[in-house]
Protein backbone atom coordinates (compact mmCIF):
# COMPACT_ATOMS: atom_id res chain seq x y z
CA UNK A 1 220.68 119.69 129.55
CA UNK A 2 223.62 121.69 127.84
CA UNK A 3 226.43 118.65 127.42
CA UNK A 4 224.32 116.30 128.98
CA UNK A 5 224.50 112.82 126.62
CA UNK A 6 223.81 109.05 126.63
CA UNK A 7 221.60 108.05 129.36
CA UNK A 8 220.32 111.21 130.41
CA UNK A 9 219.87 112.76 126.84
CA UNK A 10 217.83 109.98 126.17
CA UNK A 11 215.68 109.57 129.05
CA UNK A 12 214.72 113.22 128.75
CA UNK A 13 213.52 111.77 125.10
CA UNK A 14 211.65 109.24 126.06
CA UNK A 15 209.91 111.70 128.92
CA UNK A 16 209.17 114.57 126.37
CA UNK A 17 207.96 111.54 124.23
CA UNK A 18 205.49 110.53 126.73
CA UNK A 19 204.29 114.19 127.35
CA UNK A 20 203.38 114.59 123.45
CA UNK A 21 201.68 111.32 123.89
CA UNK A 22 199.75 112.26 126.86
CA UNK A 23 198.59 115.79 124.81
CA UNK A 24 197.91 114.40 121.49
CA UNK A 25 195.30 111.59 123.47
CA UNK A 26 193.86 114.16 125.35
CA UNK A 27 193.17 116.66 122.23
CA UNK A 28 192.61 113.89 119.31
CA UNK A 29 189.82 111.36 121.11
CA UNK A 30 188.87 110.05 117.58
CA UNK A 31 192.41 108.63 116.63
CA UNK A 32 194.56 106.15 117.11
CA UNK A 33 197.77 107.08 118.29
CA UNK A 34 200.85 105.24 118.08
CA UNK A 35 204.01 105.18 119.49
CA UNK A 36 207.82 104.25 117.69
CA UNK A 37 207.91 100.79 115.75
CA UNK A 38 210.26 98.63 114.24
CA UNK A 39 209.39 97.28 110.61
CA UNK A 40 211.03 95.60 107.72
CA UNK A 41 211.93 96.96 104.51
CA UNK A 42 212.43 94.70 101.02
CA UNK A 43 213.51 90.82 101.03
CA UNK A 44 216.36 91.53 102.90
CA UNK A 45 214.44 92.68 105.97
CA UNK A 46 216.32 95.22 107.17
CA UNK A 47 215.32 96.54 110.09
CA UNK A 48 213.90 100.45 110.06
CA UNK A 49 212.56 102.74 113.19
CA UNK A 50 209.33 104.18 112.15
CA UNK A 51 208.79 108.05 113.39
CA UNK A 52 208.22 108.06 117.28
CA UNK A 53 204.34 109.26 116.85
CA UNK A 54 201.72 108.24 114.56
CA UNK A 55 198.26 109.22 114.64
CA UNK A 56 195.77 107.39 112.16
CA UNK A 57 192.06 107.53 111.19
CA UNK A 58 190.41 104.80 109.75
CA UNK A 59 193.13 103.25 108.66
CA UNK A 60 195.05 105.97 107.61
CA UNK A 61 198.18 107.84 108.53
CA UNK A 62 196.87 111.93 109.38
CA UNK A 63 200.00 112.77 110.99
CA UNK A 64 203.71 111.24 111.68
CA UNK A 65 205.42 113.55 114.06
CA UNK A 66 209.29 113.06 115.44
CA UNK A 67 209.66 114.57 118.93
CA UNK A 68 212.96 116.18 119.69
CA UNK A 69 213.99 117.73 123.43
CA UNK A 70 217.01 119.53 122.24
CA UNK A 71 216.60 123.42 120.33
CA UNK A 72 218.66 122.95 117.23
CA UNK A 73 221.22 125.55 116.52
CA UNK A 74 219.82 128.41 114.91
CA UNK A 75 222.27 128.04 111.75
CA UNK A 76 220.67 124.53 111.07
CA UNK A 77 217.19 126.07 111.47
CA UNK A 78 217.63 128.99 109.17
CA UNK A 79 220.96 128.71 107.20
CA UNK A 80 224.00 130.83 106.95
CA UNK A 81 221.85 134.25 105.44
């Protein structure tokens, strides 16, 4: 995946997306579990993108969890020191 952008980049995404998905139904049976969604903030209705996972239990958020295929470097991960 090393250089590999646009399309590809983000159809290995939306694939590692679907794998989390697939694990987090099979381990949490009594949640709901939600995928990416678009909702509007203030009067002006702007237009945000909610984290891509969501699980909730009885009406409320548990977790909120942002998948990412690509390793960040290991300077962003744990500084300079």
């Amino acid at each position: 995946m090393i250089g590999a952008g646009g399309e590809v980049s983000h159809e290995i995404g939306e694939q590692f997306e679907n794998y989390c998905l697939g694990l987090l139904s099979e381990t949490w049976k009594n949640v709901e579990i939600s995928r990416r969604f678009e909702y509007s903030l203030g009067n002006k209705g702007n237009k945000i993108e909610a984290p891509d996972i969501r699980l909730r239990r009885g009406g409320e958020t548990i977790v909120i969890a942002e998948c990412k295929a690509k390793r960040m470097p290991l300077v962003t991960r744990f500084g300079e020191d």
